[in-house]
N, C-alpha and C. Protein backbone atom coordinates (compact mmCIF):
# COMPACT_ATOMS: atom_id res chain seq x y z
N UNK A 1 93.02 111.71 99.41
CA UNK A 1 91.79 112.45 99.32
C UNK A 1 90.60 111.54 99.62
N UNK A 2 90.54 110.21 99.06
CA UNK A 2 89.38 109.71 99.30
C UNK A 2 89.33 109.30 100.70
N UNK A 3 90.29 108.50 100.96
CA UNK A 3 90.54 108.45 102.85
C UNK A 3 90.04 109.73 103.91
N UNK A 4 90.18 110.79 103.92
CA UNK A 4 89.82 111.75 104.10
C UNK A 4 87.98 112.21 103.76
N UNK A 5 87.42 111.15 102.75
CA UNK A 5 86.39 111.75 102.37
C UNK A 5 85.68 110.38 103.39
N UNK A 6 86.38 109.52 102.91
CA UNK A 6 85.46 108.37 103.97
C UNK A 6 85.59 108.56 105.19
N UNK A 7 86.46 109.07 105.88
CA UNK A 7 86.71 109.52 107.90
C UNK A 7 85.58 110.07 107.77
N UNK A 8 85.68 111.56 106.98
CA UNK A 8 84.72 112.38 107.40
C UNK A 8 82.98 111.63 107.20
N UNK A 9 82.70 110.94 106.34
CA UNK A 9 81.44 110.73 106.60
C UNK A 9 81.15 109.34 107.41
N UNK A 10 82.56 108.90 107.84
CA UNK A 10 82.33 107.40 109.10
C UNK A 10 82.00 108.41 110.05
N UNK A 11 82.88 109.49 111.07
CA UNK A 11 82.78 110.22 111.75
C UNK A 11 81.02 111.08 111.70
N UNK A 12 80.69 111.69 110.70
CA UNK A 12 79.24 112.12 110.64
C UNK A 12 78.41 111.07 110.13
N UNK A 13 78.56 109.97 110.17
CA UNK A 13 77.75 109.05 110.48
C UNK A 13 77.42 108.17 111.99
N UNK A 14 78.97 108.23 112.23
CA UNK A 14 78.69 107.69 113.96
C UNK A 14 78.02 108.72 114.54
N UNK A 15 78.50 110.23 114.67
CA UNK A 15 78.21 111.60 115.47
C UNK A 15 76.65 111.26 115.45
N UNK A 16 76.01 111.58 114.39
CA UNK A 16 74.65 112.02 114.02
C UNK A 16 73.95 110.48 114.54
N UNK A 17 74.06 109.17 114.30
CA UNK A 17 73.94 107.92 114.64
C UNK A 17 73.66 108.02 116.41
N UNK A 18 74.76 107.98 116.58
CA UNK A 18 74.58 108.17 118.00
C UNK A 18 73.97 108.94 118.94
N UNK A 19 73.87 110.92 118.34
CA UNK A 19 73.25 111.43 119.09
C UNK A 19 71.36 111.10 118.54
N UNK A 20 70.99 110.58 117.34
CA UNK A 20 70.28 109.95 117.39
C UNK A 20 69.40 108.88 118.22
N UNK A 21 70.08 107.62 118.31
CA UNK A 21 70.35 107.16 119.47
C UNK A 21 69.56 107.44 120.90
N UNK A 22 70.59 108.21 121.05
CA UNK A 22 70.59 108.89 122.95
C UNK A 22 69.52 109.99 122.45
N UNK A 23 69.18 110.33 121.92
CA UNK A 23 67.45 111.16 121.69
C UNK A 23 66.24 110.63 121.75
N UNK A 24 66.58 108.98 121.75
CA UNK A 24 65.44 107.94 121.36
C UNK A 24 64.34 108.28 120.54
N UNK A 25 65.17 108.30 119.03
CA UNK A 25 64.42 108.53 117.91
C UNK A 25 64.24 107.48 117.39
N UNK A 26 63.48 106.77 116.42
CA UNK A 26 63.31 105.77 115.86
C UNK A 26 63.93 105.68 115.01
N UNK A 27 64.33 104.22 115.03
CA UNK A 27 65.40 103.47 114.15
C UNK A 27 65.63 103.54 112.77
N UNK A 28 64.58 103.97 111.57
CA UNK A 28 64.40 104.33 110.44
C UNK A 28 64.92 105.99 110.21
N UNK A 29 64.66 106.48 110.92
CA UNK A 29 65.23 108.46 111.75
C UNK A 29 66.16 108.20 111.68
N UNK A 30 66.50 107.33 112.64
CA UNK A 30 67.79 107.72 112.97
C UNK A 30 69.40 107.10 111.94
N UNK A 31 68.82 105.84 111.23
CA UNK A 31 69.42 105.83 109.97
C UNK A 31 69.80 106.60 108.77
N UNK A 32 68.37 106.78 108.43
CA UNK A 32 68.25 108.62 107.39
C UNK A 32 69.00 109.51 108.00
N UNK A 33 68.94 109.84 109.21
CA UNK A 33 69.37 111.38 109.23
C UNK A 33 70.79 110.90 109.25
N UNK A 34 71.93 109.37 109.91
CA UNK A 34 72.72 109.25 109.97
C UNK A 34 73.35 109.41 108.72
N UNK A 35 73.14 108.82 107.54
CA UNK A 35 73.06 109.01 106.33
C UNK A 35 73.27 109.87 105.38
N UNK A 36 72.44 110.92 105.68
CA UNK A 36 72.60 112.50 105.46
C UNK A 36 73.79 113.23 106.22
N UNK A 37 73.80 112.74 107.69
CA UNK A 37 75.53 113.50 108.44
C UNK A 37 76.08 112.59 107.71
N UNK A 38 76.38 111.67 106.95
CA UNK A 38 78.13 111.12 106.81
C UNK A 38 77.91 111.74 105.49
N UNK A 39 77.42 112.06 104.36
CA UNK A 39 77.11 113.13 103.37
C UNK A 39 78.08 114.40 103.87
N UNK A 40 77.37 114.76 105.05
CA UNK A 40 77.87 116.24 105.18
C UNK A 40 79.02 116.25 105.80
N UNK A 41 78.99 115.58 106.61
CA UNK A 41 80.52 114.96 107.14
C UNK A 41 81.81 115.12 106.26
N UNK A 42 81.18 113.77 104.91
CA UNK A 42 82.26 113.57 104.20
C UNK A 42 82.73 114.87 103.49
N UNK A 43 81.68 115.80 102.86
CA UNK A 43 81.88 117.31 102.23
C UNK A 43 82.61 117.85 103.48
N UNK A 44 81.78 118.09 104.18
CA UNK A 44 83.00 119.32 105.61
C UNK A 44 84.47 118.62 105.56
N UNK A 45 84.64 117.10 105.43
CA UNK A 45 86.20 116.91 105.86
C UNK A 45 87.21 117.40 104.69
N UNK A 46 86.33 117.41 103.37
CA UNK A 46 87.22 117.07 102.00
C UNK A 46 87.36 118.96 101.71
N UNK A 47 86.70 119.82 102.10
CA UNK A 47 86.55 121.20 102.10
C UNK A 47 88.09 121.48 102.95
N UNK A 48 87.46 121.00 104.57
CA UNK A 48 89.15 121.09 105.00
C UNK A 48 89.92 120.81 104.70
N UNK A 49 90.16 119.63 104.30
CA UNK A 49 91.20 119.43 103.77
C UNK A 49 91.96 119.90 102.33
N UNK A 50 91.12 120.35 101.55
CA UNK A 50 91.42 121.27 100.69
C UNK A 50 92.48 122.49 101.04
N UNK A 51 91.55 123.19 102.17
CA UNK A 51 92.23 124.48 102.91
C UNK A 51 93.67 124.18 103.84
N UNK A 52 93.48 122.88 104.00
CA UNK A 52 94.55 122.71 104.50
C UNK A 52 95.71 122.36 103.92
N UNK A 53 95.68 121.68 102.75
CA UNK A 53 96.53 121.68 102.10
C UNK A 53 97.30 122.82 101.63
N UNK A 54 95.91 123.74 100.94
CA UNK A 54 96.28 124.91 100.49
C UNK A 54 97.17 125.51 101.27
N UNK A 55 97.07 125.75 102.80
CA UNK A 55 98.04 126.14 103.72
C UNK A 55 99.21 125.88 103.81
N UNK A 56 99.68 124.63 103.81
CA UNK A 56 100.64 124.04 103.55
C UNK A 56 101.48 124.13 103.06
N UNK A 57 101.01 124.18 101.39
CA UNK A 57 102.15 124.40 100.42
C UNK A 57 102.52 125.74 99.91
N UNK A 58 101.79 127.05 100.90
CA UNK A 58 102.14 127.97 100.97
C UNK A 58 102.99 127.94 102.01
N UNK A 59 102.98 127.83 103.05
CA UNK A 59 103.78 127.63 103.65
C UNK A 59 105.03 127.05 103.70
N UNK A 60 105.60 126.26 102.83
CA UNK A 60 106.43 125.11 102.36
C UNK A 60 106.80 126.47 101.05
N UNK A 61 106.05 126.92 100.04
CA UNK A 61 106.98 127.71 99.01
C UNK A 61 107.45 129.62 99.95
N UNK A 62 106.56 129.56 100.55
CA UNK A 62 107.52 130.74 102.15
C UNK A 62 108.66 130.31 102.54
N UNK A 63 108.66 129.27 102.68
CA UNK A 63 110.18 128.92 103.95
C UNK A 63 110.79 129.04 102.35
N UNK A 64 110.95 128.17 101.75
CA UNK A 64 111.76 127.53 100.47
C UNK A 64 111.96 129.22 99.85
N UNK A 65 111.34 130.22 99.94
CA UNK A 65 112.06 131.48 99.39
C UNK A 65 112.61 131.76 100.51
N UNK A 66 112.29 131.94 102.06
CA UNK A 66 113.41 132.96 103.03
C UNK A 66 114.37 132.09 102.57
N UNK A 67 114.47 130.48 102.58
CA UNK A 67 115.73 129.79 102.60
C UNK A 67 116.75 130.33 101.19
N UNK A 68 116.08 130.62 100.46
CA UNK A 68 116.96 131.15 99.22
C UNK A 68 117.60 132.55 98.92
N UNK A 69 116.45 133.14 99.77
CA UNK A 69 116.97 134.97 100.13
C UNK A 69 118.13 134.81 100.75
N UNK A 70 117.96 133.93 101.80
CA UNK A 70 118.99 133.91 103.08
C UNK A 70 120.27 133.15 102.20
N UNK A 71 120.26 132.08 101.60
CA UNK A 71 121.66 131.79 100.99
C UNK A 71 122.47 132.98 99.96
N UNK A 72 121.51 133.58 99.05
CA UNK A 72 122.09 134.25 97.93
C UNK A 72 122.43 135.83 99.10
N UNK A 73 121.86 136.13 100.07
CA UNK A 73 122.54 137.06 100.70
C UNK A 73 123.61 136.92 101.39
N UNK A 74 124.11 135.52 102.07
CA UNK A 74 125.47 135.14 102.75
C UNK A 74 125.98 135.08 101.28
N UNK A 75 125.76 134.91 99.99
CA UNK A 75 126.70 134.26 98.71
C UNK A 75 127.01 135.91 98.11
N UNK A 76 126.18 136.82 98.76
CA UNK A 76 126.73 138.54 98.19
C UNK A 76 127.56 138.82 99.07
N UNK A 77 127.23 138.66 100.47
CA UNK A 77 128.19 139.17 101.57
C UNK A 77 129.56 138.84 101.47
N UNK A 78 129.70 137.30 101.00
CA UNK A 78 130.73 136.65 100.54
C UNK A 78 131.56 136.87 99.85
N UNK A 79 131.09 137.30 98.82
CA UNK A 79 131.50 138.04 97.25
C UNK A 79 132.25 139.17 97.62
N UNK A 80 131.33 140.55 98.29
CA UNK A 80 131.32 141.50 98.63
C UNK A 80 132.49 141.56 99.53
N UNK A 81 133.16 141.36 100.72
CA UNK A 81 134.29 140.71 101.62
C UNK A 81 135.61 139.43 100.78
N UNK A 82 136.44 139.97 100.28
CA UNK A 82 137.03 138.89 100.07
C UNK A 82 137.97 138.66 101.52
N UNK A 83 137.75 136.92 101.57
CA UNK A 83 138.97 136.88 102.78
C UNK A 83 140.55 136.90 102.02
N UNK A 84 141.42 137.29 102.81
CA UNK A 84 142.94 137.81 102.96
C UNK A 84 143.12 139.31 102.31
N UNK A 85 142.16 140.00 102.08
CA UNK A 85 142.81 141.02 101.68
C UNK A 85 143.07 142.43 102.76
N UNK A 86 143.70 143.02 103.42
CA UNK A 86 143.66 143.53 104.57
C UNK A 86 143.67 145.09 104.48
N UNK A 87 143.13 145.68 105.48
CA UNK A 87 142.96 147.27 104.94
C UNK A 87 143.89 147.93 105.66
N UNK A 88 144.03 149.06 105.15
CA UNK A 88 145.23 149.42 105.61
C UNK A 88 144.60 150.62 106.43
């Protein structure tokens, strides 16, 4: 989580830094406002990543039930069919 919180505000600190920068704003500007993007940066990355997680481990307890539907229904079918007994 914290790794994730520091990308996001290195990343909105370079972004905002740089297009700073190439705007030829002054150097005190363009620190502050860099400052303020790795702030918002770091919030926008740690938000996603929240949601993304959240995704995840829904996704991960989805499979982990079809996978269990799907065994206990081959383990009825199973049941249900005995092998050698033959119909007449």
């Amino acid at each position: 989580m914290r790794s994730i919180f520091l990308l996001g505000g290195f990343i909105g600190f370079s972004l905002v830094a740089v297009v700073g920068l190439i705007s030829g704003r002054s150097g005190d500007r363009v620190l502050f406002d860099a400052a303020f993007g790795a702030l918002v940066g770091a919030f926008l990355f740690r938000w996603f990543w929240q949601k993304l997680l959240v995704a995840l481990t829904e996704a991960v307890k989805l499979k982990r039930a079809a996978r269990q539907a799907a065994e206990e229904a081959a383990a009825a079918a199973a049941k249900a069919a005995p092998v050698g007994v033959k119909a007449k």
